[in-house]
C-alpha atoms as a PDB file:
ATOM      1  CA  UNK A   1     -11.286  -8.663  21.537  1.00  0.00           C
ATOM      2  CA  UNK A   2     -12.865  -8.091  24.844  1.00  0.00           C
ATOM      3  CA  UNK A   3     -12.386  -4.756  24.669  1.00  0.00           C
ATOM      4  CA  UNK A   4     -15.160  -4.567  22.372  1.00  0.00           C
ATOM      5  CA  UNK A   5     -17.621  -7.028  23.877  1.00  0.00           C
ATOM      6  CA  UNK A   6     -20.182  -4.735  24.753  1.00  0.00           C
ATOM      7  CA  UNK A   7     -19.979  -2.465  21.723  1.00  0.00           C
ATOM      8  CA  UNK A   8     -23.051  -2.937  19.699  1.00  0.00           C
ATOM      9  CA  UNK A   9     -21.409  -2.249  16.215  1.00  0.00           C
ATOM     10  CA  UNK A  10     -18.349  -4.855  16.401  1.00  0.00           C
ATOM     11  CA  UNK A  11     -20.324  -6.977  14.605  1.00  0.00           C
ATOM     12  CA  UNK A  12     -20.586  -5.024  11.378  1.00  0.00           C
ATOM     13  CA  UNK A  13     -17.278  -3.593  12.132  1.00  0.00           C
ATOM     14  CA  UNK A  14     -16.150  -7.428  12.217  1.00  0.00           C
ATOM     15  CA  UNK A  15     -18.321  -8.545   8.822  1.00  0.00           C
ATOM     16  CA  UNK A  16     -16.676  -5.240   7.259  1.00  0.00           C
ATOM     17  CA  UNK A  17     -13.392  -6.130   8.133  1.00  0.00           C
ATOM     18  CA  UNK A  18     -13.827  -9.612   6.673  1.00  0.00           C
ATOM     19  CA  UNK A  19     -15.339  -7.887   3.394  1.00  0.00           C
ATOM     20  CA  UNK A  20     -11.968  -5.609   3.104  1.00  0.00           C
ATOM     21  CA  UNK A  21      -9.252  -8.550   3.660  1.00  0.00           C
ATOM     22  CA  UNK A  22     -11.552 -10.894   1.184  1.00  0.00           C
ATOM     23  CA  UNK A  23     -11.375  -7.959  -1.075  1.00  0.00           C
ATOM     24  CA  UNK A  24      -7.744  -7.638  -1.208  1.00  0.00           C
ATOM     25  CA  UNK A  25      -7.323 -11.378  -1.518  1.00  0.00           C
ATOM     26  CA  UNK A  26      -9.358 -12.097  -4.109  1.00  0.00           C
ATOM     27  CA  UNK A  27      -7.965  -9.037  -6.120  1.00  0.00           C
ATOM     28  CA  UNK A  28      -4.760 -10.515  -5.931  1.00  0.00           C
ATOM     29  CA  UNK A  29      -5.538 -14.137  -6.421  1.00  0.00           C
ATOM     30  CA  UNK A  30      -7.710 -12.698  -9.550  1.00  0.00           C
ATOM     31  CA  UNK A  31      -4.468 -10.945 -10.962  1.00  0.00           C
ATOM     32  CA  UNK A  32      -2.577 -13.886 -10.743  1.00  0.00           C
ATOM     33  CA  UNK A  33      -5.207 -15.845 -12.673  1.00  0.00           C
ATOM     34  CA  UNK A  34      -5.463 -13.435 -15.451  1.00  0.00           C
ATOM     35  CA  UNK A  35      -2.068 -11.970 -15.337  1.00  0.00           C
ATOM     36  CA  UNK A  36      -2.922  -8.609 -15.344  1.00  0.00           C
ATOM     37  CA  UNK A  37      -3.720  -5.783 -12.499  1.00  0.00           C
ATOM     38  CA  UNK A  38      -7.629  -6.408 -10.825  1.00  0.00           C
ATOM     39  CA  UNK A  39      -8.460  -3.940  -8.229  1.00  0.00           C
ATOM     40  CA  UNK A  40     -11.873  -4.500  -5.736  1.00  0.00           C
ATOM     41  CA  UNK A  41     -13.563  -1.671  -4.865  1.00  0.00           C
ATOM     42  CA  UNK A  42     -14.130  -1.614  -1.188  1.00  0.00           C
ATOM     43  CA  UNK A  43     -17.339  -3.555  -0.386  1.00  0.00           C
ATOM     44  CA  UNK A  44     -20.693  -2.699   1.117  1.00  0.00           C
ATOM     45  CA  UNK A  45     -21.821  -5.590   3.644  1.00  0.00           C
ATOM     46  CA  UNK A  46     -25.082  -5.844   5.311  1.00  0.00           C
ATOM     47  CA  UNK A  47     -27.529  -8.554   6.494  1.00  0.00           C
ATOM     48  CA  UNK A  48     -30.521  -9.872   4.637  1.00  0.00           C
ATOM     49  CA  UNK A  49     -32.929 -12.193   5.261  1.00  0.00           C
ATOM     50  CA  UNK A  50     -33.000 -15.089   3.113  1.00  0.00           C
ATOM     51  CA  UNK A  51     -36.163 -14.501   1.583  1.00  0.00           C
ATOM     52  CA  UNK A  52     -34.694 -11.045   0.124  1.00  0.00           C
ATOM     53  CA  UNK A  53     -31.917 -12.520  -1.384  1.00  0.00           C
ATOM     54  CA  UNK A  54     -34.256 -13.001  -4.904  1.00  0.00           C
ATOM     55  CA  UNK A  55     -35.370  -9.782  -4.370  1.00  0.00           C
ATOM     56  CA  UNK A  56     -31.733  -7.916  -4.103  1.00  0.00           C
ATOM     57  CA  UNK A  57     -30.866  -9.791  -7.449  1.00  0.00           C
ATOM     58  CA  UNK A  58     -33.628  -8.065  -8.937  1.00  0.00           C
ATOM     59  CA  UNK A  59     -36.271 -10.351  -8.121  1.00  0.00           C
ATOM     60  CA  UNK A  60     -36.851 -14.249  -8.390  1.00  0.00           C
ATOM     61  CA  UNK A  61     -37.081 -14.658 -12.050  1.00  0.00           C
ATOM     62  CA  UNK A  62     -34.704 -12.388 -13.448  1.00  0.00           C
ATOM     63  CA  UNK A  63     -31.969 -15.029 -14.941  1.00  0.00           C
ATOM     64  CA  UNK A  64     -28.876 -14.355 -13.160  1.00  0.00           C
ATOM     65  CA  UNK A  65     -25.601 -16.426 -13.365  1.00  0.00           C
ATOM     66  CA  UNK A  66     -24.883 -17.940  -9.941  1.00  0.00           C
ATOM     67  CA  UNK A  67     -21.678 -20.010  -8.461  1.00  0.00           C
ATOM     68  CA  UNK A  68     -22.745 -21.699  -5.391  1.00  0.00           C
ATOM     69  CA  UNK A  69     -21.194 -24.287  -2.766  1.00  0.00           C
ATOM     70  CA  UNK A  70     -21.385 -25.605   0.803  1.00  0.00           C
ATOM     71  CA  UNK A  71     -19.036 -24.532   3.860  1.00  0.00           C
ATOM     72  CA  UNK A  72     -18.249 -27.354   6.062  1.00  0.00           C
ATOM     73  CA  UNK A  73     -16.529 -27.104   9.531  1.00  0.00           C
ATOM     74  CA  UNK A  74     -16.944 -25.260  12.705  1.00  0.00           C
ATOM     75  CA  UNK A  75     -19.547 -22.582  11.504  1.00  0.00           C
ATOM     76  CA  UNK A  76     -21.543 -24.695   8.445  1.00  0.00           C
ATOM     77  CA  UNK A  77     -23.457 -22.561   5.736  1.00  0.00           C
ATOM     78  CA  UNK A  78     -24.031 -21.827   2.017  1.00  0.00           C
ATOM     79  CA  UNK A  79     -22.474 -19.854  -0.533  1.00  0.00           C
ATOM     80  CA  UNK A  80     -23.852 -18.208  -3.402  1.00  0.00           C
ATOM     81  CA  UNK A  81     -21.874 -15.453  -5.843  1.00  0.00           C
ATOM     82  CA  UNK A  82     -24.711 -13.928  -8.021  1.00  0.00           C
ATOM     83  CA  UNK A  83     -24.219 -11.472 -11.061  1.00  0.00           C
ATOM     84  CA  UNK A  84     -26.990 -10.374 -13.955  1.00  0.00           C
ATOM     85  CA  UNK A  85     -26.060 -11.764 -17.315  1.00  0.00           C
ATOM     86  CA  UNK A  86     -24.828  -8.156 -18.523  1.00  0.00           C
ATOM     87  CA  UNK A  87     -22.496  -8.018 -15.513  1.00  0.00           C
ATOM     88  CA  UNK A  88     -21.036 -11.760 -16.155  1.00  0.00           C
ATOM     89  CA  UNK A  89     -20.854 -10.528 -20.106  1.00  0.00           C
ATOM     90  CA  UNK A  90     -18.887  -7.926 -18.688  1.00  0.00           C
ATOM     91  CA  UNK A  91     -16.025  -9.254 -16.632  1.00  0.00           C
ATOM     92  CA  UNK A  92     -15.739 -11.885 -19.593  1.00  0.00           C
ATOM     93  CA  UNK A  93     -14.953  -9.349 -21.689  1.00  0.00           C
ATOM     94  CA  UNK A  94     -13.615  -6.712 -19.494  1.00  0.00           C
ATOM     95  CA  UNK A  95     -11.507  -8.346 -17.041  1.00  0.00           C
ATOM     96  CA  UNK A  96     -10.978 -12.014 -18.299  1.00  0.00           C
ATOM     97  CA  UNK A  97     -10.241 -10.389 -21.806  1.00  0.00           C
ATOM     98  CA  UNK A  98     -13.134 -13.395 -23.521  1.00  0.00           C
ATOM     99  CA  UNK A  99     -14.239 -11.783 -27.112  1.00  0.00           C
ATOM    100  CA  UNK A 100     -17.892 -10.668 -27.591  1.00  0.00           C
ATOM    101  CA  UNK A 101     -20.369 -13.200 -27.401  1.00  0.00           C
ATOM    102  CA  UNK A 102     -23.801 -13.486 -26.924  1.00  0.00           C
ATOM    103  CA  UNK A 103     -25.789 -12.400 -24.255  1.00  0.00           C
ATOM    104  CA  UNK A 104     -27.613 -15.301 -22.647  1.00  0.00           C
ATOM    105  CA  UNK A 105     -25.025 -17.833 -23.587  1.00  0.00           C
ATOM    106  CA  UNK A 106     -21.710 -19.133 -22.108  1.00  0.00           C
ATOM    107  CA  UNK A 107     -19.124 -21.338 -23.833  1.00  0.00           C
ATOM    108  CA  UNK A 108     -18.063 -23.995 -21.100  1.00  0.00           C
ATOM    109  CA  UNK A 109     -14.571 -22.293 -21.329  1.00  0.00           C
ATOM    110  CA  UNK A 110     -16.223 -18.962 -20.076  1.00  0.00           C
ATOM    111  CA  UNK A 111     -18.947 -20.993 -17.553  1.00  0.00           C
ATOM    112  CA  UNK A 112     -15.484 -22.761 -16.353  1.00  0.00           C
ATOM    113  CA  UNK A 113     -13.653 -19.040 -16.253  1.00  0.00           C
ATOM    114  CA  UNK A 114     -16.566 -17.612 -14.418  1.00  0.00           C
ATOM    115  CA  UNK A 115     -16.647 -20.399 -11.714  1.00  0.00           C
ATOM    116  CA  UNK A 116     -13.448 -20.104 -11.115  1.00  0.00           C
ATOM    117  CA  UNK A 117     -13.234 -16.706 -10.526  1.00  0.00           C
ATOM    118  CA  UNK A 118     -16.286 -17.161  -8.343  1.00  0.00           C
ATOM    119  CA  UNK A 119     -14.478 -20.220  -6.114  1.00  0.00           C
ATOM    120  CA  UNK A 120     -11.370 -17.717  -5.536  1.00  0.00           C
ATOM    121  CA  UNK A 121     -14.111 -14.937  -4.402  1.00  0.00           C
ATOM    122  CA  UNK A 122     -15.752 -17.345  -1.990  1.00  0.00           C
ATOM    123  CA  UNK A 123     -12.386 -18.584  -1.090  1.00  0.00           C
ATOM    124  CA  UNK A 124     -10.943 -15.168  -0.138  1.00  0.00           C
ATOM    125  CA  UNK A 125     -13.666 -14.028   2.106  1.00  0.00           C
ATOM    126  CA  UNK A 126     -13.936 -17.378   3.532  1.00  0.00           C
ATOM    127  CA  UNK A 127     -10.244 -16.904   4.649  1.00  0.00           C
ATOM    128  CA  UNK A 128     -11.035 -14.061   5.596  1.00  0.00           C
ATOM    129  CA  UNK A 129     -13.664 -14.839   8.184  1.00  0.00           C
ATOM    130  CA  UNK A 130     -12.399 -18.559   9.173  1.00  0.00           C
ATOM    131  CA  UNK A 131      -8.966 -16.236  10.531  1.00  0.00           C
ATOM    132  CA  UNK A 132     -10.910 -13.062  11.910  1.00  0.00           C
ATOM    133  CA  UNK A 133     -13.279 -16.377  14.036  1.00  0.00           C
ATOM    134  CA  UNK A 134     -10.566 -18.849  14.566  1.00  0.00           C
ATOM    135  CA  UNK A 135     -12.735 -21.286  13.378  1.00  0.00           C
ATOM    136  CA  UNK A 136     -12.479 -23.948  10.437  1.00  0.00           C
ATOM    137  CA  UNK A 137     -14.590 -23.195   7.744  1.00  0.00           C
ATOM    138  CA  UNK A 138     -13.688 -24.837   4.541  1.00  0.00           C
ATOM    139  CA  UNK A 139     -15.176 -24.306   0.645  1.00  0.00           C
ATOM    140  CA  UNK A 140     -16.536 -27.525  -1.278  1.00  0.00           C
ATOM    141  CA  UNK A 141     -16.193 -27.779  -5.034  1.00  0.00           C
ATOM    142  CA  UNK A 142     -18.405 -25.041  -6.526  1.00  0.00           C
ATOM    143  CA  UNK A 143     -20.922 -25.322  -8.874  1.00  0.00           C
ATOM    144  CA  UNK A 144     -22.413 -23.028 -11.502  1.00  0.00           C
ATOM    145  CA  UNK A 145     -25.449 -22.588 -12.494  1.00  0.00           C
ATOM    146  CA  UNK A 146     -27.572 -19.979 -15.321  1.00  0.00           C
ATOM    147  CA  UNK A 147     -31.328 -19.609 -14.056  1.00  0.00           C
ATOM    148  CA  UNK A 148     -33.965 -17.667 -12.566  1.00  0.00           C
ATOM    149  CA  UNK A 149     -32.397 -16.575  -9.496  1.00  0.00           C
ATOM    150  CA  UNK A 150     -35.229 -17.884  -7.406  1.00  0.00           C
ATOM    151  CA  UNK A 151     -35.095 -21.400  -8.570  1.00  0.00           C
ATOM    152  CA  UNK A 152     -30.886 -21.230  -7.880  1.00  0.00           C
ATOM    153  CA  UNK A 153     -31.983 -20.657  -4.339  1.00  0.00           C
ATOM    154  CA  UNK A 154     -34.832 -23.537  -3.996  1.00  0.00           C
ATOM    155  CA  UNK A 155     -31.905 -26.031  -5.732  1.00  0.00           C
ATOM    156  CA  UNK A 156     -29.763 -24.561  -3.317  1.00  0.00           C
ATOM    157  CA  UNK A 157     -32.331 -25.382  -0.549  1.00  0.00           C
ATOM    158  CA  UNK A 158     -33.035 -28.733  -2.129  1.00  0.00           C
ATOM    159  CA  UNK A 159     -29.360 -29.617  -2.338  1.00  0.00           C
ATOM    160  CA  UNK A 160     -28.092 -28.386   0.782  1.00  0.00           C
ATOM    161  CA  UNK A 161     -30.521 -28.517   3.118  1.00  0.00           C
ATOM    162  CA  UNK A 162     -32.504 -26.234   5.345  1.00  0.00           C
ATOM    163  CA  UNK A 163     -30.412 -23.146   5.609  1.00  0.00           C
ATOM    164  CA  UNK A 164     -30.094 -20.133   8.605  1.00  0.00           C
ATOM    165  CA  UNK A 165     -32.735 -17.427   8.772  1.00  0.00           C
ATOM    166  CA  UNK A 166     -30.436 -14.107   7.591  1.00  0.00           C
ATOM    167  CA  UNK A 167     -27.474 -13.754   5.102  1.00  0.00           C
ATOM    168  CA  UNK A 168     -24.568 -11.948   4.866  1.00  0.00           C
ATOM    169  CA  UNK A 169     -24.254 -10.417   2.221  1.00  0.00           C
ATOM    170  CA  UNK A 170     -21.397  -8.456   0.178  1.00  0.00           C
ATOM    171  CA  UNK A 171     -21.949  -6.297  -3.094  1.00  0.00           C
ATOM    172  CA  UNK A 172     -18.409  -6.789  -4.546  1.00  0.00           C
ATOM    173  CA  UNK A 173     -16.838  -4.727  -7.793  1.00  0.00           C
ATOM    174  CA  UNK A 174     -14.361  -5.642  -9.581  1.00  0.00           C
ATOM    175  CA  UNK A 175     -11.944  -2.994 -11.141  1.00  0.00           C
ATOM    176  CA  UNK A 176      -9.816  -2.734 -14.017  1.00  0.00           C
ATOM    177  CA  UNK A 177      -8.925   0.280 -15.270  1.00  0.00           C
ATOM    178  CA  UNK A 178     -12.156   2.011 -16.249  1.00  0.00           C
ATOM    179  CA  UNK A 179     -13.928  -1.272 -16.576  1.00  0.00           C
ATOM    180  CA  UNK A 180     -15.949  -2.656 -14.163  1.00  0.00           C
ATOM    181  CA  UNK A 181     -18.146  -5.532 -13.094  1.00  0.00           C
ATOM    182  CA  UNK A 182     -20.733  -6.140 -10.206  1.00  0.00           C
ATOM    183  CA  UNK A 183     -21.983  -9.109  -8.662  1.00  0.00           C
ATOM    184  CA  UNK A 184     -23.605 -10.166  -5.127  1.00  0.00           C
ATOM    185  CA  UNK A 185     -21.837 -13.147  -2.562  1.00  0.00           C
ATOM    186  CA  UNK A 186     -24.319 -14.679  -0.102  1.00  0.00           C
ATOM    187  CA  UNK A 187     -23.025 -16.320   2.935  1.00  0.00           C
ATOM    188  CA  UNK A 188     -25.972 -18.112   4.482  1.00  0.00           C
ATOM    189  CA  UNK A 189     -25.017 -19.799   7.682  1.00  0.00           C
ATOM    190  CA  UNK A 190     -26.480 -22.521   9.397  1.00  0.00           C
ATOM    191  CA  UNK A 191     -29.028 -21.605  12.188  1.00  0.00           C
ATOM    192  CA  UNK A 192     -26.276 -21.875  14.524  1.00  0.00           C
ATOM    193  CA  UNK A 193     -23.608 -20.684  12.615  1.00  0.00           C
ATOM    194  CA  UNK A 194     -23.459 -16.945  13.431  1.00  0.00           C
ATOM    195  CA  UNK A 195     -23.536 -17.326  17.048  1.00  0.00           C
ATOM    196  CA  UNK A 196     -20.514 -19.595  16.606  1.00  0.00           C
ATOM    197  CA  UNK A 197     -18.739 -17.241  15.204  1.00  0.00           C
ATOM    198  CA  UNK A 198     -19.924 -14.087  17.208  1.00  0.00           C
ATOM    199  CA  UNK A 199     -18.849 -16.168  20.215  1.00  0.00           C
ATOM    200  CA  UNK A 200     -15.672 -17.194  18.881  1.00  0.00           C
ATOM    201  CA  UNK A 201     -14.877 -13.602  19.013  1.00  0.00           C
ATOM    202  CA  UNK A 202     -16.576 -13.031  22.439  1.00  0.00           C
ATOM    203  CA  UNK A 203     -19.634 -11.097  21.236  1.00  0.00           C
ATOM    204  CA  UNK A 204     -22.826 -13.010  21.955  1.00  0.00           C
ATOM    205  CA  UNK A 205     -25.218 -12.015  20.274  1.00  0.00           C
ATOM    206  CA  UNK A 206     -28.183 -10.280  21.686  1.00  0.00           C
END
């Protein structure tokens, strides 16, 4: 790693890297679940500040369908998987193979199916990045919630604490066949959090 301590880009080239292997985990983990072939498209990853987050859902009261949970351990954060309604409708119906239903509302066998599939998402990049950093980083029990996405984020606030100033953030697409479905995961470190890691990996940050 020291190689590239002074190289300004490792750090993207590190968050990509830990968007590719979470990619190909959770498309495997995601077959297994369903029993049939689910492909990830490779994912865009880029930094946001926290108060964009809303915004890059499509704004804080568009209703959006949101698994969230806490990272404890070395490099402490917050977790949030966010997809619009029609996207959620569609990897029910798509991927998990769930028959038409309506739009705005979820059996608890489908809010159950979508957490789950969440929780492996989160799971997989959090793999991901706890072996890339060396660090411990480990997923509580998720939650899931259907709301206006800026009100998911003040709960999350409310529940969780203060959180870090940026997020990373990874658009993720899930492939099967033809069909496909979009959503957004939020890591939100601690203030602290991404220096831990950056350091972890001798790259302090600037």
């Amino acid at each position: 790693m020291k190689l590239f301590r002074h190289n300004p880009d490792f750090k993207m080239d590190v968050l990509r890297e830990v968007g590719n292997i979470g990619a190909g985990h959770a498309a495997t983990a995601l077959s297994r679940l369903l029993d049939k072939p689910i492909d990830m498209a490779v994912p865009t990853v880029s930094f946001v500040p926290f108060e964009s987050i809303a915004d890059r859902a499509g704004g804080p009261e568009e209703v959006v369908v949101a698994i969230f949970l806490r990272v404890d351990g070395d490099a402490p954060g917050n977790m949030f998987f966010l997809m619009s309604r029609p996207q959620a409708r569609r990897l029910l119906q798509g991927l998990a193979g769930f028959e038409a239903s309506g739009e705005d509302a979820y059996s608890e066998l489908e809010l159950s199916a979508l957490c789950e599939i969440g929780n492996i998402l989160a799971g997989s990049y959090l793999t991901s990045l706890a072996d890339l950093t060396g660090l411990s980083m480990s997923p509580t029990v998720p939650s899931i919630a259907v709301d206006m996405a800026g009100a998911i984020l003040t709960y999350g606030l409310l529940q969780f604490g203060t959180m870090g100033d940026d997020a990373l953030l990874i658009d993720t697409t899930f492939l099967k066949g033809e069909e496909e479905a979009e959503g957004q995961f939020f890591f939100i470190p601690d203030p602290e959090s991404f220096e831990r890691m950056f350091l972890s990996l001798g790259v302090p940050l600037e």
